[in-house]
Every structure is written in C-alpha cells, then in structure tokens.
Protein backbone atom coordinates (compact mmCIF):
# COMPACT_ATOMS: atom_id res chain seq x y z
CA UNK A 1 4.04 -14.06 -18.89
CA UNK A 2 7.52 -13.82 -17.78
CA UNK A 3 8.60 -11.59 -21.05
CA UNK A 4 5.59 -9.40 -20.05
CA UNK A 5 6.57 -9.33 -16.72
CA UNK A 6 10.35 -8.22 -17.91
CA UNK A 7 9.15 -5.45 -19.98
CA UNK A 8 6.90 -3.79 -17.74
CA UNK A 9 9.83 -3.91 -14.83
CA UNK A 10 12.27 -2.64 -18.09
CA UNK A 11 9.26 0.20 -18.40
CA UNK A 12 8.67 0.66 -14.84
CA UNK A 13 12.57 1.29 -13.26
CA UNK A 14 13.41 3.75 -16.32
CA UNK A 15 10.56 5.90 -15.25
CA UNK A 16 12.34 9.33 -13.30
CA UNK A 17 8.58 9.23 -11.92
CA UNK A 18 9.63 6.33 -9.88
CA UNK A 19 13.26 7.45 -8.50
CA UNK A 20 11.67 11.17 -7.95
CA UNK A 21 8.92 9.75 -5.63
CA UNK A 22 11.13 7.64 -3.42
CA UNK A 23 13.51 9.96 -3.48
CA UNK A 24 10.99 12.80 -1.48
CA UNK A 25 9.76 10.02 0.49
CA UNK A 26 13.67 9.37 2.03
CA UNK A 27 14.08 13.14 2.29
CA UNK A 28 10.70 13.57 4.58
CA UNK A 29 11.93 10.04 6.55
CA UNK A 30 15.20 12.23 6.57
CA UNK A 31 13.44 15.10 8.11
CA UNK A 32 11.55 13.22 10.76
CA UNK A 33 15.21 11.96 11.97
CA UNK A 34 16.34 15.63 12.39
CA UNK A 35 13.77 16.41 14.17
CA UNK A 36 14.11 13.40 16.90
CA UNK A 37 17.75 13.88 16.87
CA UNK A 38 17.29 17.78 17.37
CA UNK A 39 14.87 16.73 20.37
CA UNK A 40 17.66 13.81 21.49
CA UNK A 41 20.37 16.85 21.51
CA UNK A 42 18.21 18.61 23.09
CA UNK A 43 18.21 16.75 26.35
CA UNK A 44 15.00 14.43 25.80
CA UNK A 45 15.68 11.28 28.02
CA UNK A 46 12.43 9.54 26.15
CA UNK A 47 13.83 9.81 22.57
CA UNK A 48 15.33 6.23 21.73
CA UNK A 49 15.36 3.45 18.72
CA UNK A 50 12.45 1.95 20.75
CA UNK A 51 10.33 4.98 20.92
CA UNK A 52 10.89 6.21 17.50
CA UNK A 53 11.15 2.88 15.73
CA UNK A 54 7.41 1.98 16.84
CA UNK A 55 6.76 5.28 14.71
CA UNK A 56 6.25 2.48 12.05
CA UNK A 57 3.66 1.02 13.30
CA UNK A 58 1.73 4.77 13.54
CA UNK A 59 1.99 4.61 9.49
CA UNK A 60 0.84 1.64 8.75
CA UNK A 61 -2.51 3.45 6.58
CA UNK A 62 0.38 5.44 4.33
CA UNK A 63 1.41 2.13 2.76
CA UNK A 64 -2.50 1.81 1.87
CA UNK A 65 -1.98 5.59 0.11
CA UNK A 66 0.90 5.01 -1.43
CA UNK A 67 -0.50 2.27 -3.47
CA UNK A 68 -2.08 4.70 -5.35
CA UNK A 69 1.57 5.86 -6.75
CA UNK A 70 2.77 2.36 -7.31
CA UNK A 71 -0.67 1.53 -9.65
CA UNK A 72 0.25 5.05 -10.90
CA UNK A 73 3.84 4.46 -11.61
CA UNK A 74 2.70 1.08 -13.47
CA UNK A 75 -0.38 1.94 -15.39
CA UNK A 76 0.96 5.45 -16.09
CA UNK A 77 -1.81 6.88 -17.98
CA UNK A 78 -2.51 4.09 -20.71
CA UNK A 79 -5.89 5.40 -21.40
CA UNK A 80 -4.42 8.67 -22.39
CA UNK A 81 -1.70 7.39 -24.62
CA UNK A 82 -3.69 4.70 -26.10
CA UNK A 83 -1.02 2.19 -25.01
CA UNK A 84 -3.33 -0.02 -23.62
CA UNK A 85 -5.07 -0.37 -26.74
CA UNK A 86 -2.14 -0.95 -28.62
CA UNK A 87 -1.13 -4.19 -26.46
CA UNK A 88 -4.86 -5.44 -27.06
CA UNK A 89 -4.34 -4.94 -30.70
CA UNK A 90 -1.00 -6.49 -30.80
CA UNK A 91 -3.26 -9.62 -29.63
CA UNK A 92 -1.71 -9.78 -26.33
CA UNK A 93 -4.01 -12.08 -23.55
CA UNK A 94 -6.09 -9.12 -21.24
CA UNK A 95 -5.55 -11.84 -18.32
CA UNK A 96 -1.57 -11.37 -19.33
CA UNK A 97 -1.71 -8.06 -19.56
CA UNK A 98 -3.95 -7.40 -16.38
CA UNK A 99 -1.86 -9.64 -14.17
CA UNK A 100 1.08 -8.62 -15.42
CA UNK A 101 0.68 -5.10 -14.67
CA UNK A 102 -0.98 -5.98 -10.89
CA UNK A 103 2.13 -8.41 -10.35
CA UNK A 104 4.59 -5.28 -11.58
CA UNK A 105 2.88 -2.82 -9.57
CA UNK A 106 3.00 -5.12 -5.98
CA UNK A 107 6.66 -6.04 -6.77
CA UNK A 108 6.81 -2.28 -7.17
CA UNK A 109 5.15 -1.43 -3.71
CA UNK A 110 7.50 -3.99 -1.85
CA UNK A 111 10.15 -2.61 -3.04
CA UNK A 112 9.52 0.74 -2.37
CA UNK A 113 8.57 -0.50 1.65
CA UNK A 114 11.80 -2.33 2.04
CA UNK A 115 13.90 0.75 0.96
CA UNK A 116 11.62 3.50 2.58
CA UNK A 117 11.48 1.15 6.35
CA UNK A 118 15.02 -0.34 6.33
CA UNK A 119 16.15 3.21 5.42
CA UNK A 120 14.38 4.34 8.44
CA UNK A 121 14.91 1.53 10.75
CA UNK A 122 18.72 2.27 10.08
CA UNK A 123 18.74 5.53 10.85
CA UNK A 124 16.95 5.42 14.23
CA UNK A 125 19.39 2.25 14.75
CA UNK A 126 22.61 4.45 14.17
CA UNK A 127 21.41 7.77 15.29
CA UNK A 128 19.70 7.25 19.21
CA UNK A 129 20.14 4.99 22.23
CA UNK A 130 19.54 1.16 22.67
CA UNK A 131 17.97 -0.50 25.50
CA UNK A 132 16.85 -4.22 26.63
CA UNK A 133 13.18 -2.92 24.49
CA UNK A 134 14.90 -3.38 21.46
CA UNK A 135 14.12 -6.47 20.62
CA UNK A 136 10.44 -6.10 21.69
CA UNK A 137 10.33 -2.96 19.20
CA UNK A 138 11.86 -4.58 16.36
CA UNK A 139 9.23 -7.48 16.91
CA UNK A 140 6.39 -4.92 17.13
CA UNK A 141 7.20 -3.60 13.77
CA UNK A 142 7.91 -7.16 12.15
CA UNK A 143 4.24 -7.94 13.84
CA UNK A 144 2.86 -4.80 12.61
CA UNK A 145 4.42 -5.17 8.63
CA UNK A 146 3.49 -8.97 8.40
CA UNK A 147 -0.63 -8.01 9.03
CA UNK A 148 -0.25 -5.24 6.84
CA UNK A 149 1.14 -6.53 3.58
CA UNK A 150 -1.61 -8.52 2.92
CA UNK A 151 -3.67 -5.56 3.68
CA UNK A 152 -1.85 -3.35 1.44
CA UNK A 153 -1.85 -6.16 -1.48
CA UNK A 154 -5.22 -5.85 -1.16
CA UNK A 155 -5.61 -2.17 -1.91
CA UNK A 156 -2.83 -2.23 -4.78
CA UNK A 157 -5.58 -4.98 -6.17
CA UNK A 158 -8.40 -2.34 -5.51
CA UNK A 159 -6.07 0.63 -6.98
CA UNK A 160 -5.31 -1.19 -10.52
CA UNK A 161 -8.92 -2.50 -11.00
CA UNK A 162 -9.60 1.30 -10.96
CA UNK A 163 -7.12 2.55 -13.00
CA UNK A 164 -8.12 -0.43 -15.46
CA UNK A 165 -12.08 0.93 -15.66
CA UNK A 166 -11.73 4.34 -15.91
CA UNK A 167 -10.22 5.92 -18.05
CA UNK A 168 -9.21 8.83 -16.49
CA UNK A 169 -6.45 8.18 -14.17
CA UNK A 170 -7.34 11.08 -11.70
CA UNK A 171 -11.18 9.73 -11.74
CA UNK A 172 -9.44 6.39 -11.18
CA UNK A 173 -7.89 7.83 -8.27
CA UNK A 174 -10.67 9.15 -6.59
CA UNK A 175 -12.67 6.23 -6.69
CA UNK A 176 -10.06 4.30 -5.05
CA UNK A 177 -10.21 6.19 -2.14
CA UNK A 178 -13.93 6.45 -2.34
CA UNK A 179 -13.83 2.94 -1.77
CA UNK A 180 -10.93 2.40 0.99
CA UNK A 181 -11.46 5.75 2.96
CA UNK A 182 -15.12 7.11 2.23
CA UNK A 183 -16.86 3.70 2.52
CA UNK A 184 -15.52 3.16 6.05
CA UNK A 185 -16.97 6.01 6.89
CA UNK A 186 -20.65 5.67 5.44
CA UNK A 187 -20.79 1.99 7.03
CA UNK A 188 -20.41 3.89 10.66
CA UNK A 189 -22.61 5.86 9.88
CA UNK A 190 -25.16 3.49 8.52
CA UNK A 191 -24.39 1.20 11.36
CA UNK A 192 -25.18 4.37 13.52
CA UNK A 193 -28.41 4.86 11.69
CA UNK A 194 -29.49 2.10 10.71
CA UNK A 195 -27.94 -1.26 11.84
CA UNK A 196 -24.92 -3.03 13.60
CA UNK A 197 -24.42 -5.01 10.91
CA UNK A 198 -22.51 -1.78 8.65
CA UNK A 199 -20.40 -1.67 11.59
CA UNK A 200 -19.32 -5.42 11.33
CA UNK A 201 -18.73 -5.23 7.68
CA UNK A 202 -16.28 -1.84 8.49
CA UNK A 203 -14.71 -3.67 10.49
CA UNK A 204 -13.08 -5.77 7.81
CA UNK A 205 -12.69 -2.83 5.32
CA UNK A 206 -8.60 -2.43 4.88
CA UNK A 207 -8.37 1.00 6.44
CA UNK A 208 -9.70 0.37 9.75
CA UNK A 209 -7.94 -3.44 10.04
CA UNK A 210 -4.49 -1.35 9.50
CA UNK A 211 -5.78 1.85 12.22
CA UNK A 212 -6.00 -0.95 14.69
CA UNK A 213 -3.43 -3.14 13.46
CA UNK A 214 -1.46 -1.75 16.90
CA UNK A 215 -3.54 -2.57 19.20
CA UNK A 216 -3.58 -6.26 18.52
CA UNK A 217 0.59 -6.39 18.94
CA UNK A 218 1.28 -10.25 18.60
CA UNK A 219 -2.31 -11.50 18.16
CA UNK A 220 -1.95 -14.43 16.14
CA UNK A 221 -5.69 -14.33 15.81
CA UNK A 222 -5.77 -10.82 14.79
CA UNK A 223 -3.15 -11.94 12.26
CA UNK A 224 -4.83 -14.44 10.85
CA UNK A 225 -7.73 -12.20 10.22
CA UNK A 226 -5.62 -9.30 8.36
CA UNK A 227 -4.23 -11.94 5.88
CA UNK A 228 -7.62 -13.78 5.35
CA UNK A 229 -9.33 -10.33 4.99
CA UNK A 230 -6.72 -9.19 3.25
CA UNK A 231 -6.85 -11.98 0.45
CA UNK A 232 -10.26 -12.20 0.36
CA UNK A 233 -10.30 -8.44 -0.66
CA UNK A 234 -7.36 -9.30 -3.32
CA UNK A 235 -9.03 -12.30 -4.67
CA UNK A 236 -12.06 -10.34 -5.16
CA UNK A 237 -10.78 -7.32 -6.50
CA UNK A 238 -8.72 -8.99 -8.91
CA UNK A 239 -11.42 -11.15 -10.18
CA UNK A 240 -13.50 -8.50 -10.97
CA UNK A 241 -11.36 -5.99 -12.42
CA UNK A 242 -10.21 -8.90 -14.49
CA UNK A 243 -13.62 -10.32 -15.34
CA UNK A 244 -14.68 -6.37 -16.79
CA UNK A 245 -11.29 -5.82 -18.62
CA UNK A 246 -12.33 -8.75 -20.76
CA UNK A 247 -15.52 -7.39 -22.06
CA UNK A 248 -14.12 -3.94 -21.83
CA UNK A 249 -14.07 -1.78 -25.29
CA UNK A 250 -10.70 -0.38 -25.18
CA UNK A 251 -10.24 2.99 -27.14
C-alpha cells in the first residue's frame, strides 16, 4: 500500500490541474482581503481580524464542494483513459487501489484547507486591527474546522465512490451533488408532505450539519455528533463503493 500510496501522491503533485486550482482559490481569498481592506481604509470602525476571520466559519459548505476537485484531481478521468483498467490488469488488489486513491484524495483535501485557511487567517492577522475577541475568534474557527473535517471526509468518501461507478466523470459529478445538496432538499420536503421523520434523517445529511455548524459554537455535544455522523457517512460510503468496485467490470 505504501508504494501505491507514493505513486499516486508522485501522480497527483505533478498535475498543473492541482497548482492551477489552488492557485485561483488564493487569488479570490486575495480579492476578498482587498475588498475588507478597501472598506478598513475607508473608515469602517467594524472591519477587524475578529469580524473577518469568523468569515471562515460562513464557508464551511465550500470545503464540502471542493471535494469534488480533490476526487477530481485524484481519479482524473480513469474511465476515459482506461487507466483504471490497466492497474486491474496489472493484478493490482481493487481494495489497494480504491483506498489508495480515497487516502490520496483526503490527504489532498487537507492540504489544500491548511494552505487556502492559514493563507487567509494570515492575511486578516497582518492586514486589520486586534482586539481582546481575538482569541474567542480564533477558537470559533478551530471549533468550527474540527466539526467539519469529519464532515468533509465524509463527502470526499461520497465523491470517489462516484467517480469509481460511473464512468463518466461529469455524470459522476452530478450525482455527488444529487446526493449531498438535492437529497437535503427532497427530505424537507417529504418531511413537509409526508412525515417528520425525512426531516430527522436531513438533519444528519452533511450539508445541513455544516449550515448549522455556527450556531452550535463550542457544543461539545454538537461536536460529537458531526464526527459520529460524519464517520458513519465515511464508513458507509466507503464500504459500498468498495464492496461494487469488486464486482465491477472495468472497461
């Protein structure tokens, strides 16, 4: 597993696909800055590192999205180059080869999080004025990023399992965010129409746990619930993406 693991991270950091992604991300982080420093210049009293730090905790859902570039930036369209067949061929395990690639793509996605929010962090931290709220900011976002990573692991685990089973990336796409931000959506609805108990079960769908993520600052119960939730989701996910990649015909 570990030389797997080493050539997909050898395959992964060469890719310009990678470098150009982060790279836009940083530049729209370094456009938000501008525009709370233009406001700071400006004469707004209420622009500060505690205001615009808690911005993180706002975003919490775009971590959730952007899992669908990390499985991207991993899986990369193996259907369509018949890669993926050729490491099945080359008699490779399929639990190797599907762990290694989920493993890849969440090392990936941390990664990517630690530049893209200590990037921002240190630019609201050099750029406006501190108060005594610091600290109770910086804890808000270390509250905020500890119940969503398990969250997020959980839809990078959703993400691959769909890029695994179909073979069309795109298609793979869509139905991971049929089933992270439509199904949300239809359980209201059927918990409008039809009974409470859709609303319960949306309750623990990834989305909605990070939208109220905020509200629940230093709730250790609330936190306990995101990373139970969170690798409930993963455990499933995995395990049956997994269990279908086994009896899958790969072409």
């Amino acid at each position: 597993m570990r030389n797997y693991l080493t050539a997909e991270c050898f395959k992964v950091f060469r890719r310009k696909y990678l470098y150009v992604a982060l790279a836009i991300c940083l530049a729209l982080e370094g456009v938000l800055l501008w525009g709370y420093w233009s406001t700071y210049s400006w004469g707004n009293p209420q622009v500060s590192f505690y205001s615009t730090s808690m911005i993180v905790a706002l975003l919490l859902t775009f971590g959730m999205y952007a899992t669908f570039l990390t499985g991207d930036v991993v899986f990369s369209d193996q259907y369509k180059h018949t890669t993926l067949k050729n490491e099945v061929s080359y008699g490779l395990p399929r639990e190797r080869i599907y762990l290694g690639k989920l493993l890849v793509s969440l090392a990936v996605a941390v990664l990517a999080c630690a530049v893209l929010v200590g990037f921002y962090l240190a630019g609201c931290w050099l750029l406006f004025p501190h108060s005594g709220e610091d600290g109770q900011a910086l804890a808000a976002v270390g509250y905020c990023l500890a119940g969503a990573l398990p969250l997020w692991m959980a839809a990078q685990a959703v993400v691959m399992a769909c890029y695994f089973h179909v073979r069309s990336s795109t298609m793979g796409a869509f139905l991971g965010v049929a089933i992270l931000t439509v199904l949300p959506s239809v359980f209201q609805a059927f918990g409008i129409l039809f009974h409470p108990i859709f609303e319960t079960l949306r309750g623990f769908m990834p989305a909605v746990m990070l939208e109220d993520l905020r509200n629940h600052a230093f709730d250790g119960g609330y936190l306990a619930r995101c990373w139970i939730t969170g690798l409930v989701w993963f455990g499933a996910a995995t395990g049956i993406g997994m269990g279908l990649f086994q009896k899958k015909e790969i072409r």
